[in-house]
C-alpha atoms as a PDB file:
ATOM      1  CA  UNK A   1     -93.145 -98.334 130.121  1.00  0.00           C
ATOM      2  CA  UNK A   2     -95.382-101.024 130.882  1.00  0.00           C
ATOM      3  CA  UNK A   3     -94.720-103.842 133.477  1.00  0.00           C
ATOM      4  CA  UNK A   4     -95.798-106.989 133.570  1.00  0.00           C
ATOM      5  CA  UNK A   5     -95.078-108.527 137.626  1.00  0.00           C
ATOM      6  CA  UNK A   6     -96.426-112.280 138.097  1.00  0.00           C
ATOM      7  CA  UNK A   7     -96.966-114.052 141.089  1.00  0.00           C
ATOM      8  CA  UNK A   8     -98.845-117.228 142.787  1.00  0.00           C
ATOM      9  CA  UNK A   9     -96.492-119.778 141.509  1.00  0.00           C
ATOM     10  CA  UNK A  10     -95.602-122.489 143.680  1.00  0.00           C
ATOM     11  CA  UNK A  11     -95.162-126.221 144.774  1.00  0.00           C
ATOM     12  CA  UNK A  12     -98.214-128.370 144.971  1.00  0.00           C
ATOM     13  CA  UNK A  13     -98.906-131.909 145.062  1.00  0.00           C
ATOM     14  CA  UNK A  14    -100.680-133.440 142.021  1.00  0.00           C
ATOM     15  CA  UNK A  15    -104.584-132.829 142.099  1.00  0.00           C
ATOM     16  CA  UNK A  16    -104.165-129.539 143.963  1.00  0.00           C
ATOM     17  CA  UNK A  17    -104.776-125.933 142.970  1.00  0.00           C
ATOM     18  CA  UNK A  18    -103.093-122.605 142.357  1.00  0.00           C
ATOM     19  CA  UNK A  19    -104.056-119.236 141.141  1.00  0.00           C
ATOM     20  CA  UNK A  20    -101.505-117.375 139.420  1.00  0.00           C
ATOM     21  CA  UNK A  21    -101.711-113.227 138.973  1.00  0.00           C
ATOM     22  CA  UNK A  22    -100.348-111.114 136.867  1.00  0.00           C
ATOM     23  CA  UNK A  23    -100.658-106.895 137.683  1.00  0.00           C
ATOM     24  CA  UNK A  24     -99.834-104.907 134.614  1.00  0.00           C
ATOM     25  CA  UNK A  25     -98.701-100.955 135.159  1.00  0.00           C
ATOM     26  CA  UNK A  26    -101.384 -98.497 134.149  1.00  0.00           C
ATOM     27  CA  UNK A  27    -104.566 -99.389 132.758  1.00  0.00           C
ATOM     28  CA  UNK A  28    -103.062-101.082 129.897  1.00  0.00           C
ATOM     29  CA  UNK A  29    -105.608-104.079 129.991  1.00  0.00           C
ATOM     30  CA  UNK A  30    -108.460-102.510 128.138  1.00  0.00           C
ATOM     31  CA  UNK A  31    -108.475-103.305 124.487  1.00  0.00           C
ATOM     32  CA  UNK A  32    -105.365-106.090 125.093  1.00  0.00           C
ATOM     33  CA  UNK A  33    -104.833-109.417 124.035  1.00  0.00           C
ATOM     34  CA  UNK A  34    -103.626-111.488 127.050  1.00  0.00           C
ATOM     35  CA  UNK A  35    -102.374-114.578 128.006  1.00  0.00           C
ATOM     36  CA  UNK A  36    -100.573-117.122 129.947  1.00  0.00           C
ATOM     37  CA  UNK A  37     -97.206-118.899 128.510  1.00  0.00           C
ATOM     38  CA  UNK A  38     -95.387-122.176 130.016  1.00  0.00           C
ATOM     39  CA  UNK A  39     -91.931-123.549 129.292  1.00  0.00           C
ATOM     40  CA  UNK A  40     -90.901-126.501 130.712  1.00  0.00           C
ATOM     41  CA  UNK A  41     -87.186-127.338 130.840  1.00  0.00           C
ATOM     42  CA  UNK A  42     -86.017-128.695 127.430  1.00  0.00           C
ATOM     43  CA  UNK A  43     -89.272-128.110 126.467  1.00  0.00           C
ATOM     44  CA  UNK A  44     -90.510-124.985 123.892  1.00  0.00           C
ATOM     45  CA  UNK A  45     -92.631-122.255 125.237  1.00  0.00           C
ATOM     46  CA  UNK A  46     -96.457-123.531 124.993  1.00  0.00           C
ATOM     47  CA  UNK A  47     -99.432-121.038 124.988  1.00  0.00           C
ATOM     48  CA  UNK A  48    -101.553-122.263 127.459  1.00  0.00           C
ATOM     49  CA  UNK A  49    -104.468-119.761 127.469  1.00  0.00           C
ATOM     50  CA  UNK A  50    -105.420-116.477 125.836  1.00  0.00           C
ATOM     51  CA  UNK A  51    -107.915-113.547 126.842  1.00  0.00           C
ATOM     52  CA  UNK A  52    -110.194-111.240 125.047  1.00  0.00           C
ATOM     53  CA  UNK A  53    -113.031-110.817 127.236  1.00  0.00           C
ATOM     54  CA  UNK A  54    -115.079-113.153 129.433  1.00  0.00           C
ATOM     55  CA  UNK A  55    -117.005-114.567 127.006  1.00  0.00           C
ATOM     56  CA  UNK A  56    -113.716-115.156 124.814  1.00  0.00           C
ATOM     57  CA  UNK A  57    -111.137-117.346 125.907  1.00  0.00           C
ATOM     58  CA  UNK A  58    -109.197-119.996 124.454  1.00  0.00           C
ATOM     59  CA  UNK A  59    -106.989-123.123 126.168  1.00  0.00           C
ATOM     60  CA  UNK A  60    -104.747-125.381 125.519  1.00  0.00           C
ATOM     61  CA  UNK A  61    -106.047-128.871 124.680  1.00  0.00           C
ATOM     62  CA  UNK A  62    -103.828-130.105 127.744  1.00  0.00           C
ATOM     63  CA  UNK A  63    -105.189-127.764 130.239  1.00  0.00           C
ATOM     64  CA  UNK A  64    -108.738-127.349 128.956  1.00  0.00           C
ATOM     65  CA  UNK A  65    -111.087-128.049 131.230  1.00  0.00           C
ATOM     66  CA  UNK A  66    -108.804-127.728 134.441  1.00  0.00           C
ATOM     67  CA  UNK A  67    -107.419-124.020 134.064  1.00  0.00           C
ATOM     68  CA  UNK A  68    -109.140-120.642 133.758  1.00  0.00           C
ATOM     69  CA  UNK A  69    -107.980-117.735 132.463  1.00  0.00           C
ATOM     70  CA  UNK A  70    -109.108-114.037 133.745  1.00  0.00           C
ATOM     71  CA  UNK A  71    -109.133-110.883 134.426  1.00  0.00           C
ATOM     72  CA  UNK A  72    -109.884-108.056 136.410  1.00  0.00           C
ATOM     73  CA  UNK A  73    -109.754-104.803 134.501  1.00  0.00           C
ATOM     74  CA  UNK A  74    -110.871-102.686 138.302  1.00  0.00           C
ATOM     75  CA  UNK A  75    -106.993-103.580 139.107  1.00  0.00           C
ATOM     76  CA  UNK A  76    -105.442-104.386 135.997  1.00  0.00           C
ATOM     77  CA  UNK A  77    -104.703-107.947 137.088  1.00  0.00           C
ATOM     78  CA  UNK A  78    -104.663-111.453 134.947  1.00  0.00           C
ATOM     79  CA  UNK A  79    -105.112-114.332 136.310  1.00  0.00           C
ATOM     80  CA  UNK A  80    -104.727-118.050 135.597  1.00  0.00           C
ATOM     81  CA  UNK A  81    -106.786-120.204 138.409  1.00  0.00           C
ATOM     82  CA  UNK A  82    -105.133-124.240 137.752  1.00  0.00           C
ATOM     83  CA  UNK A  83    -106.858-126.885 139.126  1.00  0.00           C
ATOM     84  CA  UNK A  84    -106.183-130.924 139.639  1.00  0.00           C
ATOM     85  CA  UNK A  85    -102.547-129.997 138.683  1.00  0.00           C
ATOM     86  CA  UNK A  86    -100.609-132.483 137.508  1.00  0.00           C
ATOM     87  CA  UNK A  87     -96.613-133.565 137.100  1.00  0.00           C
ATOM     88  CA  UNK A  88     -96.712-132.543 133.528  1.00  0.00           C
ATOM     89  CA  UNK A  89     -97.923-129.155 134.585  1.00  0.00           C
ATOM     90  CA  UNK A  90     -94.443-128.146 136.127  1.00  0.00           C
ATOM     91  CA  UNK A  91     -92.777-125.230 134.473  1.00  0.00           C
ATOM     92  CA  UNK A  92     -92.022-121.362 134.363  1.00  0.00           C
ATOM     93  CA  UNK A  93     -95.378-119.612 133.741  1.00  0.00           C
ATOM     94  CA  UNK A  94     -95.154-116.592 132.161  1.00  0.00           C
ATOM     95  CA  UNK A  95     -98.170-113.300 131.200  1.00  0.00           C
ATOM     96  CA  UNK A  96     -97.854-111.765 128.173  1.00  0.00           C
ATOM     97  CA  UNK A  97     -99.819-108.227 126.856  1.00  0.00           C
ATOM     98  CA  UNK A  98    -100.393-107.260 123.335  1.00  0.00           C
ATOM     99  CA  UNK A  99    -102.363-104.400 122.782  1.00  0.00           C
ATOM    100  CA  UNK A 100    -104.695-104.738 119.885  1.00  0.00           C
ATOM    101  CA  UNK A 101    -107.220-107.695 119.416  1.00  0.00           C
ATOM    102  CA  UNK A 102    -106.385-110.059 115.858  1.00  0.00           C
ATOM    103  CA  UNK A 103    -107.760-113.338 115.271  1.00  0.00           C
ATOM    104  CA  UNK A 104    -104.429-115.265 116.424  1.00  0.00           C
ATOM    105  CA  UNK A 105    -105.718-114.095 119.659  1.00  0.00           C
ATOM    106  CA  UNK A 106    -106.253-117.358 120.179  1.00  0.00           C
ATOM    107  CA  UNK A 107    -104.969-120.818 121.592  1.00  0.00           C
ATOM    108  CA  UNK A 108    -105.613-123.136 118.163  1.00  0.00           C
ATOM    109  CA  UNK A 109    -105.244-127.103 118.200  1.00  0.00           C
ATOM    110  CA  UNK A 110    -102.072-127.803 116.993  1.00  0.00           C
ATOM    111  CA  UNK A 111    -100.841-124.658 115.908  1.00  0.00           C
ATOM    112  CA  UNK A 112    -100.946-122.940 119.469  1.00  0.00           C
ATOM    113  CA  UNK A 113    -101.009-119.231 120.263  1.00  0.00           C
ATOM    114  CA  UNK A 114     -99.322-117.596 117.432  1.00  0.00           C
ATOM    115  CA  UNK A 115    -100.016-114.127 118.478  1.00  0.00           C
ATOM    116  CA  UNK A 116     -96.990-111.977 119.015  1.00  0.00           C
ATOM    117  CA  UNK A 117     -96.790-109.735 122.375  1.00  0.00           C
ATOM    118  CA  UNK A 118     -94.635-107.002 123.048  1.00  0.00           C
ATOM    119  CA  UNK A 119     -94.790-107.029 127.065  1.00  0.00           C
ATOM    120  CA  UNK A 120     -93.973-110.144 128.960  1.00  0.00           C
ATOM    121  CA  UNK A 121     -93.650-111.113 132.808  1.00  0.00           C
ATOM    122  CA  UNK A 122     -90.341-112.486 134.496  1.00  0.00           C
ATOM    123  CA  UNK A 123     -91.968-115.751 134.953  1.00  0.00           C
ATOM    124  CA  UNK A 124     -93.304-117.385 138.306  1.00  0.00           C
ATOM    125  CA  UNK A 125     -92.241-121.073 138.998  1.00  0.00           C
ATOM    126  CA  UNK A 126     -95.059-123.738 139.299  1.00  0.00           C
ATOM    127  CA  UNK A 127     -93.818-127.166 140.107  1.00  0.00           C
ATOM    128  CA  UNK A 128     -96.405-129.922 140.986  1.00  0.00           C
ATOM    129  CA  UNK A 129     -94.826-133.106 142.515  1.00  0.00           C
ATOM    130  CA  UNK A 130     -96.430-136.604 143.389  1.00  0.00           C
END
């Protein structure tokens, strides 16, 4: 069965940094569809970045530009590098794994990531605070 086990989250003060990682059982990565969730409380679940390869990721129009998305296939580890954090950024990240590439691979502009994934993470808590 594979495992998805998170880890990195934290408490940081706005404009800081944290790199989150996510080590999947098995070599399970190859050929996957990746990605990093966030749910804020009372808030839905928001894609915030997807992974094909390096040359094909995809972001959230509120974290573009400040967050990174990637992965290391040598350990079968995801990764989502956050920088300049800020209050809004505070929630329960989550990984997900789908194997299987399809075009809603993708983090769209007001439609978000609509891909469905079978294997998820238990979630690591980021909270940024002024």
């Amino acid at each position: 069965q594979v495992q998805l086990v998170e880890s990195g989250g934290g408490s940081v003060q706005a404009g800081g940094s944290l790199r989150l990682s996510c080590a999947a059982s098995g070599s399970m990565y190859s050929n996957y569809c990746t990605a990093w969730f966030r749910q804020a409380p009372g808030k839905e679940l928001e894609g915030v970045a997807a992974f094909i390869s390096d040359v094909n990721t995809s972001y959230a129009d509120a974290v573009k530009g400040r967050f990174t998305i990637s992965q290391d296939s040598a350990t079968n580890t995801l990764y989502l590098q956050m920088n300049s954090l800020k209050l809004e950024d505070t929630a329960m990240y989550y990984c997900a794994a789908e194997d299987g590439f399809t075009p809603r691979c993708r983090v769209v502009a007001g439609r978000g990531l609509e891909q469905d994934f079978a294997y998820w993470g238990q979630g690591t808590q980021v909270t940024v605070y002024s």
